[in-house]
PDB file of N, CA and C in Angstrom:
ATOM      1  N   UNK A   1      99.392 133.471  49.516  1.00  0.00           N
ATOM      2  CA  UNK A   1      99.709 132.040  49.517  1.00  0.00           C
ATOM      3  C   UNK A   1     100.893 131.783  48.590  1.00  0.00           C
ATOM      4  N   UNK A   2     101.666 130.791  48.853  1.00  0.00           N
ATOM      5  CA  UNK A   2     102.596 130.738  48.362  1.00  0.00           C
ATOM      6  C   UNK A   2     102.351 130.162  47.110  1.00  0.00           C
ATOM      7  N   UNK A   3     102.817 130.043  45.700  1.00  0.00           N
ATOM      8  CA  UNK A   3     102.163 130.047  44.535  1.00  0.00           C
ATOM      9  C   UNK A   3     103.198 128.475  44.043  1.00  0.00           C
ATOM     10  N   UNK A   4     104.377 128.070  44.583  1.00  0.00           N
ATOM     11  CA  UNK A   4     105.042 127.018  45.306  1.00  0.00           C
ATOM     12  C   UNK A   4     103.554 125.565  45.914  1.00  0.00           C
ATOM     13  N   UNK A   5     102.983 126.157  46.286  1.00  0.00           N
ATOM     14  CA  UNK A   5     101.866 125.354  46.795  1.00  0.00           C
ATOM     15  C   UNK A   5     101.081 124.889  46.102  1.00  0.00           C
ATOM     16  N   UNK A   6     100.398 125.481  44.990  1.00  0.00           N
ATOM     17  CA  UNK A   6      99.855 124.787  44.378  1.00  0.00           C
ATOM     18  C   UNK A   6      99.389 124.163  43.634  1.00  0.00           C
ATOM     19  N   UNK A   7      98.603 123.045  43.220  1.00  0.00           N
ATOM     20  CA  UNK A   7      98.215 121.619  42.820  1.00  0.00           C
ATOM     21  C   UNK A   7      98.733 121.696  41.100  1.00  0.00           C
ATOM     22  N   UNK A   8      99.756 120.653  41.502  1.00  0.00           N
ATOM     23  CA  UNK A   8     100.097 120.225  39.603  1.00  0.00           C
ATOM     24  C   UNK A   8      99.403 119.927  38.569  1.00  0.00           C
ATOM     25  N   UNK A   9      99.107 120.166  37.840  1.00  0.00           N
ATOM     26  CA  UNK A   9      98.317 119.706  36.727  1.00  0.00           C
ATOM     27  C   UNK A   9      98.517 117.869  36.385  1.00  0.00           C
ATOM     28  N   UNK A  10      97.056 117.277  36.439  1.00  0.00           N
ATOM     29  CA  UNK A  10      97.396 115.871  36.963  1.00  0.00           C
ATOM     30  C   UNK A  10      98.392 115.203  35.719  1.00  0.00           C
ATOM     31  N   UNK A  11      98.767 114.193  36.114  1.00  0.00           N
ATOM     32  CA  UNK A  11      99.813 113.657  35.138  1.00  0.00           C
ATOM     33  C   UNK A  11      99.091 112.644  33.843  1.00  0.00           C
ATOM     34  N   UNK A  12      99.744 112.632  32.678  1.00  0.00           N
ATOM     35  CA  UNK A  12      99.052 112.300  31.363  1.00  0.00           C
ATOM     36  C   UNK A  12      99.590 110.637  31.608  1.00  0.00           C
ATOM     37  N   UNK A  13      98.680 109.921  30.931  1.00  0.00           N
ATOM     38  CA  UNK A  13      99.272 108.432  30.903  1.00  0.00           C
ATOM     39  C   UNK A  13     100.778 108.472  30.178  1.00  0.00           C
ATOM     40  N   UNK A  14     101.007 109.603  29.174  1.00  0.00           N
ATOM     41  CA  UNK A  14     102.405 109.167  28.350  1.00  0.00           C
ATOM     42  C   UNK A  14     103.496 109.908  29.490  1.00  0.00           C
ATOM     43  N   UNK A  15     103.120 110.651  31.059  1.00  0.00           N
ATOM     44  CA  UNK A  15     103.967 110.723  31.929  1.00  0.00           C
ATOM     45  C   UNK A  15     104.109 109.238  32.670  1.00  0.00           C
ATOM     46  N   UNK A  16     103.346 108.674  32.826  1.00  0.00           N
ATOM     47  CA  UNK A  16     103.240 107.050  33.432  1.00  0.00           C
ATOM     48  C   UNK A  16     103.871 106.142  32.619  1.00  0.00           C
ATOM     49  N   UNK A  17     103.533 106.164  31.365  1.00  0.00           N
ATOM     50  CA  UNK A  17     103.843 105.292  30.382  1.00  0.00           C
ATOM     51  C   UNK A  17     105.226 105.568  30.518  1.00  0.00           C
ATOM     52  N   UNK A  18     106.012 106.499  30.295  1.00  0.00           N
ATOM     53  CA  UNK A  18     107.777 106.621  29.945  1.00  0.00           C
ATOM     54  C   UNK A  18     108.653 105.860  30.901  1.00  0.00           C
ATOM     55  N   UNK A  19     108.072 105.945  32.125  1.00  0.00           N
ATOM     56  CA  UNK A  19     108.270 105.622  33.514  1.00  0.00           C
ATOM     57  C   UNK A  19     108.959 103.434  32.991  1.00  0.00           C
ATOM     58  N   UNK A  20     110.241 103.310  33.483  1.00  0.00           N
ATOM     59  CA  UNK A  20     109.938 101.585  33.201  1.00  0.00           C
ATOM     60  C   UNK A  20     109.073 101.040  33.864  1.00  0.00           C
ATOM     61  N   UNK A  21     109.167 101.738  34.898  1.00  0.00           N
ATOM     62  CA  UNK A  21     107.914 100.564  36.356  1.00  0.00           C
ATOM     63  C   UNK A  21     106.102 101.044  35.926  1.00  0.00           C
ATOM     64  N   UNK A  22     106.057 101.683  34.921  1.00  0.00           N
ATOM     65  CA  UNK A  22     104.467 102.023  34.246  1.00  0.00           C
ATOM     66  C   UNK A  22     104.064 102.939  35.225  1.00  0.00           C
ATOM     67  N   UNK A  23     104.422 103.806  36.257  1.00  0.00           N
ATOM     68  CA  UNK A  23     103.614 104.744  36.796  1.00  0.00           C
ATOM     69  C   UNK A  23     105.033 105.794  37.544  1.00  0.00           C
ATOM     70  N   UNK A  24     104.537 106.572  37.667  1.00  0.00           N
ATOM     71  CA  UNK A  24     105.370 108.324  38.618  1.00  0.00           C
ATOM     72  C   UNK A  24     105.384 107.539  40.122  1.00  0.00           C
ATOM     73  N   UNK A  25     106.440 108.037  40.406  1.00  0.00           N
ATOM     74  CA  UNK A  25     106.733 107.408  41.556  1.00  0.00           C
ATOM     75  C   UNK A  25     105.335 108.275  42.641  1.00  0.00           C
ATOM     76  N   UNK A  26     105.825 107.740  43.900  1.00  0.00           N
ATOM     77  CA  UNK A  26     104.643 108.974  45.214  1.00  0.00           C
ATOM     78  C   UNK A  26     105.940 109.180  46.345  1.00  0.00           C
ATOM     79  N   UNK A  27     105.266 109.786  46.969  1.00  0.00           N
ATOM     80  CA  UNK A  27     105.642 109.980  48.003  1.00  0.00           C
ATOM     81  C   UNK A  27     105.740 108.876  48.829  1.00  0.00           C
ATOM     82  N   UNK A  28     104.670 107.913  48.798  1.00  0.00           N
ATOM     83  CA  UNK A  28     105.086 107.009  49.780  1.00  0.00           C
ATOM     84  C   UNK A  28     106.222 105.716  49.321  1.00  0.00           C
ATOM     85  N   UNK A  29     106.608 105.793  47.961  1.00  0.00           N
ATOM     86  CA  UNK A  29     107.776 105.459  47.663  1.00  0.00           C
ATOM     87  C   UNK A  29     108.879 105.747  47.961  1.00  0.00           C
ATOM     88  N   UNK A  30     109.045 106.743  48.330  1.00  0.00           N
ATOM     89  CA  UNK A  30     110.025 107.311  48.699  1.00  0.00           C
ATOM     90  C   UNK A  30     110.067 107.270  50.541  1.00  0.00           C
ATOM     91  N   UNK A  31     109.142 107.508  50.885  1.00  0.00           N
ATOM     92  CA  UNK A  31     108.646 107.257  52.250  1.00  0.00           C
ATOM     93  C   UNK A  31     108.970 105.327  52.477  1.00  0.00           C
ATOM     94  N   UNK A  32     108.467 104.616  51.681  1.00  0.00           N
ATOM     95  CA  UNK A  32     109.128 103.217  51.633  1.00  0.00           C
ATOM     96  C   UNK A  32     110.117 102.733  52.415  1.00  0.00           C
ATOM     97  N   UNK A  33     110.880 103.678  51.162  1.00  0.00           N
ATOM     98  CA  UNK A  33     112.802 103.303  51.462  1.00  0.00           C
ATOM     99  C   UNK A  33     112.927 103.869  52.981  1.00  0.00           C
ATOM    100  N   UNK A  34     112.652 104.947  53.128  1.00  0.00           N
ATOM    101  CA  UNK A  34     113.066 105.410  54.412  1.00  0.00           C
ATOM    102  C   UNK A  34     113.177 104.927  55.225  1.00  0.00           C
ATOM    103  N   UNK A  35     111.262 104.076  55.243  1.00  0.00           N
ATOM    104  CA  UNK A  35     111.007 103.037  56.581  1.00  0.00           C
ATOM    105  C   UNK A  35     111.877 102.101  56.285  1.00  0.00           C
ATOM    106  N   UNK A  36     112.529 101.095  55.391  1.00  0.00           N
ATOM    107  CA  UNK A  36     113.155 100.092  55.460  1.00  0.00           C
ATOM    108  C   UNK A  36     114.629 100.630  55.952  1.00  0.00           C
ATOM    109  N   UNK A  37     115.185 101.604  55.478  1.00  0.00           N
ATOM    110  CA  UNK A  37     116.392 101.858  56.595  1.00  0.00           C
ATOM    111  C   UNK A  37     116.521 101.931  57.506  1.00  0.00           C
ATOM    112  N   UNK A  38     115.602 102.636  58.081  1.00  0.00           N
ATOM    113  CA  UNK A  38     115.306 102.996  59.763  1.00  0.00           C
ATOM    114  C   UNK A  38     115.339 101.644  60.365  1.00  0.00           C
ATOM    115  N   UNK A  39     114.445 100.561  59.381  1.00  0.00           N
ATOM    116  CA  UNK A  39     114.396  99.542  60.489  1.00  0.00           C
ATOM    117  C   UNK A  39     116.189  98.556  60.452  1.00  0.00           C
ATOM    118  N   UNK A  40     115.075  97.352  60.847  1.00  0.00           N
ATOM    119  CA  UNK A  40     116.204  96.404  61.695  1.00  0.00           C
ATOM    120  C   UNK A  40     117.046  95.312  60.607  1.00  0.00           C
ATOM    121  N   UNK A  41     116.122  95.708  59.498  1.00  0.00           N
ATOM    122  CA  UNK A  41     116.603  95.148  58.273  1.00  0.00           C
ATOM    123  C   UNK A  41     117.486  95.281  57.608  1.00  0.00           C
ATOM    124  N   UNK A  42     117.554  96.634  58.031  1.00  0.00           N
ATOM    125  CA  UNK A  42     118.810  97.501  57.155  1.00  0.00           C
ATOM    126  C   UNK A  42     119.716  97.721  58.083  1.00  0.00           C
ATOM    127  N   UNK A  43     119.738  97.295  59.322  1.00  0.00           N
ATOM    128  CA  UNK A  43     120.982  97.346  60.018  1.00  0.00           C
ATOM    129  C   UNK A  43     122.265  97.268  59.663  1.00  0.00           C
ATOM    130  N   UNK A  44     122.440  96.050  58.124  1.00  0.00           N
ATOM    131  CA  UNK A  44     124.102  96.032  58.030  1.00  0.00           C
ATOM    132  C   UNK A  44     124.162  96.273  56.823  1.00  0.00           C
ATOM    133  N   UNK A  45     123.038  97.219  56.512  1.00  0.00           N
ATOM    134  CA  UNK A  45     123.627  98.295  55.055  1.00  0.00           C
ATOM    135  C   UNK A  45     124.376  99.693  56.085  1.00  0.00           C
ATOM    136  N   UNK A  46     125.523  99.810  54.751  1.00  0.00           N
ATOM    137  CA  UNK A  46     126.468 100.732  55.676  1.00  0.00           C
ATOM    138  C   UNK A  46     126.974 101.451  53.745  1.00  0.00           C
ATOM    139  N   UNK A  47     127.176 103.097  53.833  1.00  0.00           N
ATOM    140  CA  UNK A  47     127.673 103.433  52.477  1.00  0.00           C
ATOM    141  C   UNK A  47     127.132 103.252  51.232  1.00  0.00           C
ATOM    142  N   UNK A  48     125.736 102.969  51.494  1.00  0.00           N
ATOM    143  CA  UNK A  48     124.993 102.952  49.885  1.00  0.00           C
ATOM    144  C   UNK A  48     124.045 104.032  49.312  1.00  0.00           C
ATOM    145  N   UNK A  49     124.437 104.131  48.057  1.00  0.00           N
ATOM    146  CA  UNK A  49     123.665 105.258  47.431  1.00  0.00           C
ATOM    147  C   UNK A  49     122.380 104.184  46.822  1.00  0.00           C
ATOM    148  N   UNK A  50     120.737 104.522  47.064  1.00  0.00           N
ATOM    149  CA  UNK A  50     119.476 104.245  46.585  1.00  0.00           C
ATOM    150  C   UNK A  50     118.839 105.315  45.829  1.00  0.00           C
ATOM    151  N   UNK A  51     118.523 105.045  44.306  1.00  0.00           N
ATOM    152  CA  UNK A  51     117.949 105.867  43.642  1.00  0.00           C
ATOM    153  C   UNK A  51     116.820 104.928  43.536  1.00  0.00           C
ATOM    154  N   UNK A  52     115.426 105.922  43.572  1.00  0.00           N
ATOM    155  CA  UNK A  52     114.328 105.315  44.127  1.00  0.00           C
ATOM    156  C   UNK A  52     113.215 106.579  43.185  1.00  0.00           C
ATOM    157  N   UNK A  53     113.281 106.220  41.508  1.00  0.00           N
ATOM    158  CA  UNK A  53     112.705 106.584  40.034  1.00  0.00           C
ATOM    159  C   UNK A  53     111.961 105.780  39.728  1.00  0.00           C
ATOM    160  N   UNK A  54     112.078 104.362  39.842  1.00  0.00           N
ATOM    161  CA  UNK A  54     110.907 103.688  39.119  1.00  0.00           C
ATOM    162  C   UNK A  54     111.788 103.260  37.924  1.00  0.00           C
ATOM    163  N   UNK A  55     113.559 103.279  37.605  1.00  0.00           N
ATOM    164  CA  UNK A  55     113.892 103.135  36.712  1.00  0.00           C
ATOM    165  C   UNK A  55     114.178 104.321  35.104  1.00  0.00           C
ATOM    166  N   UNK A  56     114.073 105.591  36.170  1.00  0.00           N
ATOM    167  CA  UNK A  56     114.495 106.647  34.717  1.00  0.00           C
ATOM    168  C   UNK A  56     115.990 106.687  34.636  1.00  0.00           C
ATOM    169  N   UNK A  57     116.661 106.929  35.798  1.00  0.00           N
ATOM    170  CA  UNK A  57     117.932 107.028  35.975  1.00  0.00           C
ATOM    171  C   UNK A  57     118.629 106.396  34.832  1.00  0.00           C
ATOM    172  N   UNK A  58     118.289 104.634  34.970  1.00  0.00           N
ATOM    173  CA  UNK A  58     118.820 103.768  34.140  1.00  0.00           C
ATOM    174  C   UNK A  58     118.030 103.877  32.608  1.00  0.00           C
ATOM    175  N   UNK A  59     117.086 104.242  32.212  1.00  0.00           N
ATOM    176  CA  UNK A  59     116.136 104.615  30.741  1.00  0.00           C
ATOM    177  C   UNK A  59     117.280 106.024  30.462  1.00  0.00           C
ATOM    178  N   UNK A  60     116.568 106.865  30.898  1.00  0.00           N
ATOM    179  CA  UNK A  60     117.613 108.577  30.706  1.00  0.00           C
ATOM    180  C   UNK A  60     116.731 108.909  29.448  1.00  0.00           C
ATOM    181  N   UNK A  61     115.538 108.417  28.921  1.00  0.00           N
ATOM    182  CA  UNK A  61     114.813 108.692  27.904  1.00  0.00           C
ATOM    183  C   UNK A  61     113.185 109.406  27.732  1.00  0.00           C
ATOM    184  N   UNK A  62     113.585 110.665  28.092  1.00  0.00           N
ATOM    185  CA  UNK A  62     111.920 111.139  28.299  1.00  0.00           C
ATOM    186  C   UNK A  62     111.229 111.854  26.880  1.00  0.00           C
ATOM    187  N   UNK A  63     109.841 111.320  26.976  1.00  0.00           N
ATOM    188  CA  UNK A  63     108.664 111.480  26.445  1.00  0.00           C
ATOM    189  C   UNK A  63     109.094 113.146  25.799  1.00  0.00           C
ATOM    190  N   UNK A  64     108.829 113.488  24.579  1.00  0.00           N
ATOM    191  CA  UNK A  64     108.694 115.055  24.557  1.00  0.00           C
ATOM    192  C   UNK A  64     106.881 115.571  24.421  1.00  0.00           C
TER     193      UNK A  64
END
């Protein structure tokens, strides 16, 4: 089995806490954005970069 596979050790509140939006992003956050491009909403976005952190990008300040 691929050792790639498996299960992370669950995340500590001071990984949530560092976060600005108070929690680790998911998958279906990211899954989110997707659906809103695809649709009809996002039709006359054209050339944009979406960073989709929860706000670390803009912090740049992690927990040691």
């Amino acid at each position: 089995r691929d050792p790639s596979l498996r299960r992370a050790e669950p995340l500590s509140e001071t990984d949530h806490a560092q976060h600005p939006a108070g929690r680790v992003g998911t998958v279906e956050d990211v899954a989110a954005m997707v659906a809103w491009l695809l649709s009809r909403n996002a039709g006359f976005v054209t050339g944009q970069e979406f960073v989709v952190d929860g706000g670390m990008t803009r912090k740049m300040v992690y927990a040691e």
